[in-house]
PDB file of N, CA and C in Angstrom:
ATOM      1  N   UNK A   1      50.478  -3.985  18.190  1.00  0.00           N
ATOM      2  CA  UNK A   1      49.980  -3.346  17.010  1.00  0.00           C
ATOM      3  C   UNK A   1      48.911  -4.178  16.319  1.00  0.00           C
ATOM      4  N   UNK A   2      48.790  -5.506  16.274  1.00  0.00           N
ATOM      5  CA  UNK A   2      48.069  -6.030  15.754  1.00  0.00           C
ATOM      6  C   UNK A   2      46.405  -6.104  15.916  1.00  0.00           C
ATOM      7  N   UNK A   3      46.248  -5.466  17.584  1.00  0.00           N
ATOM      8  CA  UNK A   3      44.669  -5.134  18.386  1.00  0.00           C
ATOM      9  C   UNK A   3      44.353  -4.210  17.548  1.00  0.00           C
ATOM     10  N   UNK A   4      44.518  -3.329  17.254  1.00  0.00           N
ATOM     11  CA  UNK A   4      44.017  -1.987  16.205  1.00  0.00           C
ATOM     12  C   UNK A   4      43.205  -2.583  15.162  1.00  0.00           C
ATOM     13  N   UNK A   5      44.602  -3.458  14.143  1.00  0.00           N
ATOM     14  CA  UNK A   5      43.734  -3.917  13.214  1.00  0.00           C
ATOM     15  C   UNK A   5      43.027  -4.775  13.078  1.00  0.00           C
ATOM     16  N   UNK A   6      42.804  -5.111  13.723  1.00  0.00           N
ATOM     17  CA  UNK A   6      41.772  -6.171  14.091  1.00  0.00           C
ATOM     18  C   UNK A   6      40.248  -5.708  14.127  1.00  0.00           C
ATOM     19  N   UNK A   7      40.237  -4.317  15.352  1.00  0.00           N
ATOM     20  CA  UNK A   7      39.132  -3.552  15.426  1.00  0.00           C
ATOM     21  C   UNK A   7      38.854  -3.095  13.804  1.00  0.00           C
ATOM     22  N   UNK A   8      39.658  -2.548  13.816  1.00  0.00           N
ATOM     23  CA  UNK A   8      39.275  -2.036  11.972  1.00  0.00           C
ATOM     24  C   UNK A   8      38.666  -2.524  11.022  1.00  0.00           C
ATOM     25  N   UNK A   9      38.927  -3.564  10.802  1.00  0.00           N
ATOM     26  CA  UNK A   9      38.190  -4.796  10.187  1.00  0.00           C
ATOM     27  C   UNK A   9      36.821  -5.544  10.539  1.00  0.00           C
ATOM     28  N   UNK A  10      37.119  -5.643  12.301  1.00  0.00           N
ATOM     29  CA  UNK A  10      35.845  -6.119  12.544  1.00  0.00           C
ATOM     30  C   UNK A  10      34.154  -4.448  11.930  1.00  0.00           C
ATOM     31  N   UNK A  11      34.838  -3.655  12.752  1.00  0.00           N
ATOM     32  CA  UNK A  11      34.322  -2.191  12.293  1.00  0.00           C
ATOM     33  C   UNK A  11      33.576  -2.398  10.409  1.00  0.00           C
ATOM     34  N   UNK A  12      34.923  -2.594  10.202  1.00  0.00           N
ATOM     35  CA  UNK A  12      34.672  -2.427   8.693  1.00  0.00           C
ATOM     36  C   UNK A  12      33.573  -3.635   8.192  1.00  0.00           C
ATOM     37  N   UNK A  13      33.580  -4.705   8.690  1.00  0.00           N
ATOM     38  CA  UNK A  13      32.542  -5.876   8.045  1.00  0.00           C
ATOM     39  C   UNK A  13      31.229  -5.453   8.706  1.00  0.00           C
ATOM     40  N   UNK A  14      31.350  -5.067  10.130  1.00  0.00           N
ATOM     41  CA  UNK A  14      29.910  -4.211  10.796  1.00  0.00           C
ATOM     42  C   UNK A  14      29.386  -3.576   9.877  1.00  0.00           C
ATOM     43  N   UNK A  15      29.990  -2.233   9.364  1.00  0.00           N
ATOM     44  CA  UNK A  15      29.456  -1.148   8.626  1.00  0.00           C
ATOM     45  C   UNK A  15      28.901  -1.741   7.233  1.00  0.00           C
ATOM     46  N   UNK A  16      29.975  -3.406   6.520  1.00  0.00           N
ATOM     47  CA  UNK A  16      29.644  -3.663   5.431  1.00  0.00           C
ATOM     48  C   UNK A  16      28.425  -4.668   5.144  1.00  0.00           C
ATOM     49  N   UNK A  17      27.841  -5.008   6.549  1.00  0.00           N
ATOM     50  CA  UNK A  17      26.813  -5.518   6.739  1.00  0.00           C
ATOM     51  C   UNK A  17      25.346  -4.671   7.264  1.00  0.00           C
ATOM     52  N   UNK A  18      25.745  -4.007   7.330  1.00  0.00           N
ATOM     53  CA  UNK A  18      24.832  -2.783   8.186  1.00  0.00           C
ATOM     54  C   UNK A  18      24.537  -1.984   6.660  1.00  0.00           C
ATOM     55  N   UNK A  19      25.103  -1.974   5.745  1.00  0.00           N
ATOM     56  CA  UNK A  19      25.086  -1.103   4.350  1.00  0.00           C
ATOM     57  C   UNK A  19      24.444  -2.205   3.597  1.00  0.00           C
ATOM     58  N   UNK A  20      24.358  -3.397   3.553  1.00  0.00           N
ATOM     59  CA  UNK A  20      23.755  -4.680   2.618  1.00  0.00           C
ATOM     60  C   UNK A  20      22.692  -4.441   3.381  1.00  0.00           C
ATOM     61  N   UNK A  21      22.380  -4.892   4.756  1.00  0.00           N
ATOM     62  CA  UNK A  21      20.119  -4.868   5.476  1.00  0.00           C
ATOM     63  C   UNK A  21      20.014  -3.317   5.138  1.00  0.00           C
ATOM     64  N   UNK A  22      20.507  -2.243   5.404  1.00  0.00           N
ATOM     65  CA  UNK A  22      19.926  -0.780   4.430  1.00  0.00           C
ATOM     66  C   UNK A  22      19.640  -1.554   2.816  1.00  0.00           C
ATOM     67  N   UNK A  23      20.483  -1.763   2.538  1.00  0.00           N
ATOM     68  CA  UNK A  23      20.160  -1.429   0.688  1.00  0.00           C
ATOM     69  C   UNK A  23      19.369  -3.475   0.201  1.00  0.00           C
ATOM     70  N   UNK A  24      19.405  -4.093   1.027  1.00  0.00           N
ATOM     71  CA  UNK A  24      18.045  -4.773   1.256  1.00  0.00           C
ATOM     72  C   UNK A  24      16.883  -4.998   1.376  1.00  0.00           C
ATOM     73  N   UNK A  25      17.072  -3.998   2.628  1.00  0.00           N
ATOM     74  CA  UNK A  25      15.604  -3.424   3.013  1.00  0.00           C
ATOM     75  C   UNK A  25      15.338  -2.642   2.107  1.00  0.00           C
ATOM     76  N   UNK A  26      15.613  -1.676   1.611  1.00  0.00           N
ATOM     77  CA  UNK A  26      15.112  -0.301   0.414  1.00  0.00           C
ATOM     78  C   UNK A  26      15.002  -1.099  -0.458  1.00  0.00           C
ATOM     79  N   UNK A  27      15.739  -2.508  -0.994  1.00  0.00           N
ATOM     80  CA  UNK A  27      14.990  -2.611  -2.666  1.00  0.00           C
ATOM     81  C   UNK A  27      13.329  -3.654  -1.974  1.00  0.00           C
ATOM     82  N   UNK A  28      13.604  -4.120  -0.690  1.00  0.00           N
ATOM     83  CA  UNK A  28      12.208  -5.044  -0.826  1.00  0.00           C
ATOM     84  C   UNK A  28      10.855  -3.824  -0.472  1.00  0.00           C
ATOM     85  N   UNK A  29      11.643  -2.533   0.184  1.00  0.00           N
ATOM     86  CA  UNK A  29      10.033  -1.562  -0.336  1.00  0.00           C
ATOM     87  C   UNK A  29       9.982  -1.146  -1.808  1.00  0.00           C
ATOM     88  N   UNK A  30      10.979  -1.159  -2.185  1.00  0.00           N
ATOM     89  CA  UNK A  30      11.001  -0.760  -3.987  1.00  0.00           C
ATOM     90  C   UNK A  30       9.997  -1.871  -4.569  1.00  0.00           C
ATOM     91  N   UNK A  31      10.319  -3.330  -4.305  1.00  0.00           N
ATOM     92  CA  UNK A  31       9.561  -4.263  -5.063  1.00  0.00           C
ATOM     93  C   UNK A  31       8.236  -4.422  -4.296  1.00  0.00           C
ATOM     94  N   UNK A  32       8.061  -4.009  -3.384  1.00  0.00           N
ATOM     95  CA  UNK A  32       6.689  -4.410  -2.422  1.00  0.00           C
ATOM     96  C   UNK A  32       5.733  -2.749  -3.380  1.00  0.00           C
ATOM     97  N   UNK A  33       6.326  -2.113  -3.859  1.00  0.00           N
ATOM     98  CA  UNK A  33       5.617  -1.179  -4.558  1.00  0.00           C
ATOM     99  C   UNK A  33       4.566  -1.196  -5.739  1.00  0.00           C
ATOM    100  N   UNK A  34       5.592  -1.864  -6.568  1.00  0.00           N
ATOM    101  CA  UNK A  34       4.810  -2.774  -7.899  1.00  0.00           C
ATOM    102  C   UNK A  34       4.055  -4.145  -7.923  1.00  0.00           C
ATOM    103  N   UNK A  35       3.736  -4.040  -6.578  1.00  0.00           N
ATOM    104  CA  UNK A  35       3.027  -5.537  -6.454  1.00  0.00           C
ATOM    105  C   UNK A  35       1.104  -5.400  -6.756  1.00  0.00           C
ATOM    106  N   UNK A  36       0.408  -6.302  -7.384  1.00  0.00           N
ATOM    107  CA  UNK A  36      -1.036  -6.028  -7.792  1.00  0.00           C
ATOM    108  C   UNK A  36      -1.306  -5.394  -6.744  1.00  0.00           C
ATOM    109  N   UNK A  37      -2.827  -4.291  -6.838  1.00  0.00           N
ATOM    110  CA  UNK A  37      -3.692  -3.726  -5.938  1.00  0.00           C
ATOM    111  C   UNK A  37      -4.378  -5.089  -5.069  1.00  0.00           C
ATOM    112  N   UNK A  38      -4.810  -4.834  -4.260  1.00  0.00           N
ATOM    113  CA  UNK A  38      -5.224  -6.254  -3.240  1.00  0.00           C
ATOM    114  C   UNK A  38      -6.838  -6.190  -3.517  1.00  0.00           C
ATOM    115  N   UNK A  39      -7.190  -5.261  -3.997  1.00  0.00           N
ATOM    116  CA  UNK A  39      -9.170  -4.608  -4.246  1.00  0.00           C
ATOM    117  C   UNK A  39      -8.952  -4.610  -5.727  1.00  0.00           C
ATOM    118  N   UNK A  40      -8.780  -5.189  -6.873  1.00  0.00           N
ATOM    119  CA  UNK A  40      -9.126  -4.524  -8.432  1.00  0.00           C
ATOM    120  C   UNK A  40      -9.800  -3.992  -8.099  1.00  0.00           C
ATOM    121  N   UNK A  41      -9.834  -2.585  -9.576  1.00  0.00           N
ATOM    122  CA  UNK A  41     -11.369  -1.986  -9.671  1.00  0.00           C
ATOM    123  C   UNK A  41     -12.389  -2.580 -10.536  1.00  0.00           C
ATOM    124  N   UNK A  42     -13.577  -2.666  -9.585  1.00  0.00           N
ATOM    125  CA  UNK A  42     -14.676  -3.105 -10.875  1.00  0.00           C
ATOM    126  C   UNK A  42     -15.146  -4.725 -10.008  1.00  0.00           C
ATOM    127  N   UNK A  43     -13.853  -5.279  -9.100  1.00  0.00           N
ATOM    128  CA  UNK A  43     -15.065  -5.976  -8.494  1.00  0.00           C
ATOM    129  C   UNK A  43     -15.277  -6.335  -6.996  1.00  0.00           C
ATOM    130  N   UNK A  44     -16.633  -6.735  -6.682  1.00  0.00           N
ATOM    131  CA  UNK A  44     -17.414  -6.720  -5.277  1.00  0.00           C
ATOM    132  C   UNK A  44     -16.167  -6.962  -4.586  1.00  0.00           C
ATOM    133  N   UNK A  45     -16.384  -6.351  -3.162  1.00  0.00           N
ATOM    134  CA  UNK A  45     -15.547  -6.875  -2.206  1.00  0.00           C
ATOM    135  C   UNK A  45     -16.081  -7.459  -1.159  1.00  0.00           C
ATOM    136  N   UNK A  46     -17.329  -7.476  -0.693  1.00  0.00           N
ATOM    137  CA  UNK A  46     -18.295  -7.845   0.018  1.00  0.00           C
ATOM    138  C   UNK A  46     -19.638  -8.446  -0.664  1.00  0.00           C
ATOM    139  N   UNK A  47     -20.486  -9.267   0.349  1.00  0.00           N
ATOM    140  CA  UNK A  47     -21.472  -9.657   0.260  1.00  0.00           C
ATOM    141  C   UNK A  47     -22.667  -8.320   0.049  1.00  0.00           C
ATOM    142  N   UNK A  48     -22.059  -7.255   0.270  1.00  0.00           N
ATOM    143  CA  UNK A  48     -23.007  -6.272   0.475  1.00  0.00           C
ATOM    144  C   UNK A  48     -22.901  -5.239  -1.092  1.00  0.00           C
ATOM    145  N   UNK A  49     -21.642  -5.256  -1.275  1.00  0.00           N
ATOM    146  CA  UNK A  49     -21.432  -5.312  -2.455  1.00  0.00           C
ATOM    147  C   UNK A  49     -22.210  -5.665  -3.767  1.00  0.00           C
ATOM    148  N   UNK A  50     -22.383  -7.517  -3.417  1.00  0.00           N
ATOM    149  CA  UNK A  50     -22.262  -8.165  -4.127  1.00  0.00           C
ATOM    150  C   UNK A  50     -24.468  -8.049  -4.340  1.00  0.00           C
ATOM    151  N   UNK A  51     -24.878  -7.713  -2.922  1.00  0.00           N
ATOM    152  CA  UNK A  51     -26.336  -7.534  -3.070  1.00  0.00           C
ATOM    153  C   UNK A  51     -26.768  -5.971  -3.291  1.00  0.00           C
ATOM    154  N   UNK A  52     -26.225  -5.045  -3.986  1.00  0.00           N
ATOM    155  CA  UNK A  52     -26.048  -3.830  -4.144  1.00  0.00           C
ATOM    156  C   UNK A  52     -26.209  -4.097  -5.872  1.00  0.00           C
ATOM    157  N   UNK A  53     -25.377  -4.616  -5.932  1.00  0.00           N
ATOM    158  CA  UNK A  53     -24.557  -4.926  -7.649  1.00  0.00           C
ATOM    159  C   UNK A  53     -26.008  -5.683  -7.951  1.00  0.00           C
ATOM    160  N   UNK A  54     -26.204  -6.129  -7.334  1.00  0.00           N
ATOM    161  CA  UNK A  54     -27.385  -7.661  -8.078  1.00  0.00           C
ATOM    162  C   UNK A  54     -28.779  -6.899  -8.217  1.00  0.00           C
ATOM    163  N   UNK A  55     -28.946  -5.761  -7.472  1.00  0.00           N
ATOM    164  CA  UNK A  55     -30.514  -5.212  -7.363  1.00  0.00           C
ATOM    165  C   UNK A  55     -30.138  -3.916  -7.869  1.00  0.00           C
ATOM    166  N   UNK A  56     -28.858  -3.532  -8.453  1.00  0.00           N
ATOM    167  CA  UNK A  56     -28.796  -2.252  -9.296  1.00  0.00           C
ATOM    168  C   UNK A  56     -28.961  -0.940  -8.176  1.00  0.00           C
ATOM    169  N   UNK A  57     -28.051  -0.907  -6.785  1.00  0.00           N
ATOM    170  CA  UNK A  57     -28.637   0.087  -6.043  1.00  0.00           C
ATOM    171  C   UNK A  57     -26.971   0.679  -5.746  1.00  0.00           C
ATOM    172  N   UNK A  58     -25.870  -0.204  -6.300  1.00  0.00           N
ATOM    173  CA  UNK A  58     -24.291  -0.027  -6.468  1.00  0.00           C
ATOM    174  C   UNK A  58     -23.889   1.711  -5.997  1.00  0.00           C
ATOM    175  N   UNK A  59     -23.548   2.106  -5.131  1.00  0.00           N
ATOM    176  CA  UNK A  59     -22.985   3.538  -5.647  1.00  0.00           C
ATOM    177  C   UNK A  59     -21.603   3.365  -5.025  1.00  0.00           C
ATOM    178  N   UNK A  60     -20.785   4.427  -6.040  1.00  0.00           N
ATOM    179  CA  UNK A  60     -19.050   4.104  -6.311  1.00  0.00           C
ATOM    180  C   UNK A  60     -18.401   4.857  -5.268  1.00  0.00           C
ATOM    181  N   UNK A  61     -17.498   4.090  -5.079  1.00  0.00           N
ATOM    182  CA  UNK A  61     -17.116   4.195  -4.006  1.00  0.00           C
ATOM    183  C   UNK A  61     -16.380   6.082  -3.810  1.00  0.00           C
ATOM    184  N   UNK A  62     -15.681   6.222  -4.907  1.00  0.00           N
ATOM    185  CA  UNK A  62     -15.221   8.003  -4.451  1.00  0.00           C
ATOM    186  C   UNK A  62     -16.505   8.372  -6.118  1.00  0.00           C
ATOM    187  N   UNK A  63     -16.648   9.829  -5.714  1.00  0.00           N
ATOM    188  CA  UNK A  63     -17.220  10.920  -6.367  1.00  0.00           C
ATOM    189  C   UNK A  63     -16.202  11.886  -7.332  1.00  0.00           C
ATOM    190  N   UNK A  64     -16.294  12.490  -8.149  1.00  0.00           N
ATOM    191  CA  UNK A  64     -15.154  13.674  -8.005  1.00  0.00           C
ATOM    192  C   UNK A  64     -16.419  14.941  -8.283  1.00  0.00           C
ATOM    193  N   UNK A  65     -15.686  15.778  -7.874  1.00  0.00           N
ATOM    194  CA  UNK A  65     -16.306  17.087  -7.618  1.00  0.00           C
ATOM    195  C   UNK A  65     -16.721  18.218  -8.480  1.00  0.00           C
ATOM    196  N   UNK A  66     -17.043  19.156  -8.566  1.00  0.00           N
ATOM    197  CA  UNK A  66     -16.942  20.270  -9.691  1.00  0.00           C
ATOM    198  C   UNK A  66     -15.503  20.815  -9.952  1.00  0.00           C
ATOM    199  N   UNK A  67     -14.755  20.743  -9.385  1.00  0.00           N
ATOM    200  CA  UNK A  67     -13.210  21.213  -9.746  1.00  0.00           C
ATOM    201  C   UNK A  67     -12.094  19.605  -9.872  1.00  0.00           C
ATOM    202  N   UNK A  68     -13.199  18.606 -10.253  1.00  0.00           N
ATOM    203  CA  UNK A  68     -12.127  17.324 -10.693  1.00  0.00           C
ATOM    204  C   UNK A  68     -11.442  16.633  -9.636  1.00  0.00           C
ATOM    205  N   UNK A  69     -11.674  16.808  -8.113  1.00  0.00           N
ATOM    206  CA  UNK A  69     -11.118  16.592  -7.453  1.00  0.00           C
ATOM    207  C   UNK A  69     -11.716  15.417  -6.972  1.00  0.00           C
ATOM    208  N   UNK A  70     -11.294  14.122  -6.612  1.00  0.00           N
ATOM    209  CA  UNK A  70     -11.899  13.331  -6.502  1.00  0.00           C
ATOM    210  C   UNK A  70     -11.777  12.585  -4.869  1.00  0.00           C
ATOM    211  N   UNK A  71     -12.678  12.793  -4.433  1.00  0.00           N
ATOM    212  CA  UNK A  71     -13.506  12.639  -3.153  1.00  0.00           C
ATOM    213  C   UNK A  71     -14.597  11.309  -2.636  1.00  0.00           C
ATOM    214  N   UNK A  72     -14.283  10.939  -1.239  1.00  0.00           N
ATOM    215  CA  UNK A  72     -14.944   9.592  -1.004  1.00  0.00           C
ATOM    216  C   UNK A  72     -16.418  10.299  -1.277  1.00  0.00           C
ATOM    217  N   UNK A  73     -17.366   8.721  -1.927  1.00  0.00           N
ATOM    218  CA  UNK A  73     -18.647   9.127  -1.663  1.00  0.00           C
ATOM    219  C   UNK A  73     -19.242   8.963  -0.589  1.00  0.00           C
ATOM    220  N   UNK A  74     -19.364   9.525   0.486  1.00  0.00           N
ATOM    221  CA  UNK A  74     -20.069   8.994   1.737  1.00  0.00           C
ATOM    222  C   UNK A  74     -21.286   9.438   1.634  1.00  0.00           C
ATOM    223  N   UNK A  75     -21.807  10.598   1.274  1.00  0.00           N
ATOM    224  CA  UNK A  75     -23.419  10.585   1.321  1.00  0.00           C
ATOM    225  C   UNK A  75     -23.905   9.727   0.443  1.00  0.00           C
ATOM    226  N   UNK A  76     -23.517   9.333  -0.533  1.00  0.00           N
ATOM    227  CA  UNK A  76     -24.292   8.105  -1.344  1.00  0.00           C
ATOM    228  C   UNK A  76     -24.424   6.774  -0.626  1.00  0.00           C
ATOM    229  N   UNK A  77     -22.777   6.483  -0.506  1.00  0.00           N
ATOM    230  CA  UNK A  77     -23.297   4.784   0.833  1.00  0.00           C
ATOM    231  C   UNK A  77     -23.924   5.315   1.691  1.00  0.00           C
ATOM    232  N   UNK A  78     -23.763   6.032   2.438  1.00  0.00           N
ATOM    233  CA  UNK A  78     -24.404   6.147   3.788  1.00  0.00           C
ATOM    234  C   UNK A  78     -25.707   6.465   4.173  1.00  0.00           C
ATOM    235  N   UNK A  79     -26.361   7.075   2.875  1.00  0.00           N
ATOM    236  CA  UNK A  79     -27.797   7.237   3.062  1.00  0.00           C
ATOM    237  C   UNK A  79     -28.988   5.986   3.054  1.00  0.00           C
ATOM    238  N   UNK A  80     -29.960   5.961   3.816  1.00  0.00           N
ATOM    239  CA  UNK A  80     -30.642   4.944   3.891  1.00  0.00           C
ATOM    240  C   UNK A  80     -31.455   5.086   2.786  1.00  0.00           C
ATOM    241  N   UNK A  81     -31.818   3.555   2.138  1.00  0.00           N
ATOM    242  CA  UNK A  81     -31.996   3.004   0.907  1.00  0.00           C
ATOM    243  C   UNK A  81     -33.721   3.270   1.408  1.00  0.00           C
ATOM    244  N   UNK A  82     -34.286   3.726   0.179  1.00  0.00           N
ATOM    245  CA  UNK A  82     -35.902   3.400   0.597  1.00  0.00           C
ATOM    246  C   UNK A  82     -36.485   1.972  -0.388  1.00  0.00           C
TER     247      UNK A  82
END
């Protein structure tokens, strides 16, 4: 009788370790959430950036639209500068 409980227990510390790395893991994406943006807004991230910004030719990075919707600017970077 004593093989049974044995399994039971071992079972039971499995499951009670297997329930701590779940609810581990879920709070370190909880805190990996509120962590600073890695880009602030407002400054250069590049050298290209940074020679954009300096000669006043800067254009931002999203647009928003006639219905508020706010959208990457790609025809602005992407057009060639005269």
């Amino acid at each position: 009788m004593h093989a049974p409980r044995h399994r039971r227990s071992s079972r039971s510390r499995l499951a009670a370790v297997t329930l701590a790395m779940v609810a581990g893991g879920a709070l370190a994406v909880s805190l990996a959430g509120c962590a600073k943006p890695l880009f602030p807004k407002g400054v250069e991230r590049t050298q290209f950036d940074r020679y954009d910004l300096a000669r006043n030719t800067h254009q931002p990075a999203y647009i928003e639209d006639e219905f508020g919707r706010r959208t990457p600017n790609l025809k602005g970077r992407l057009a060639p500068r005269n």
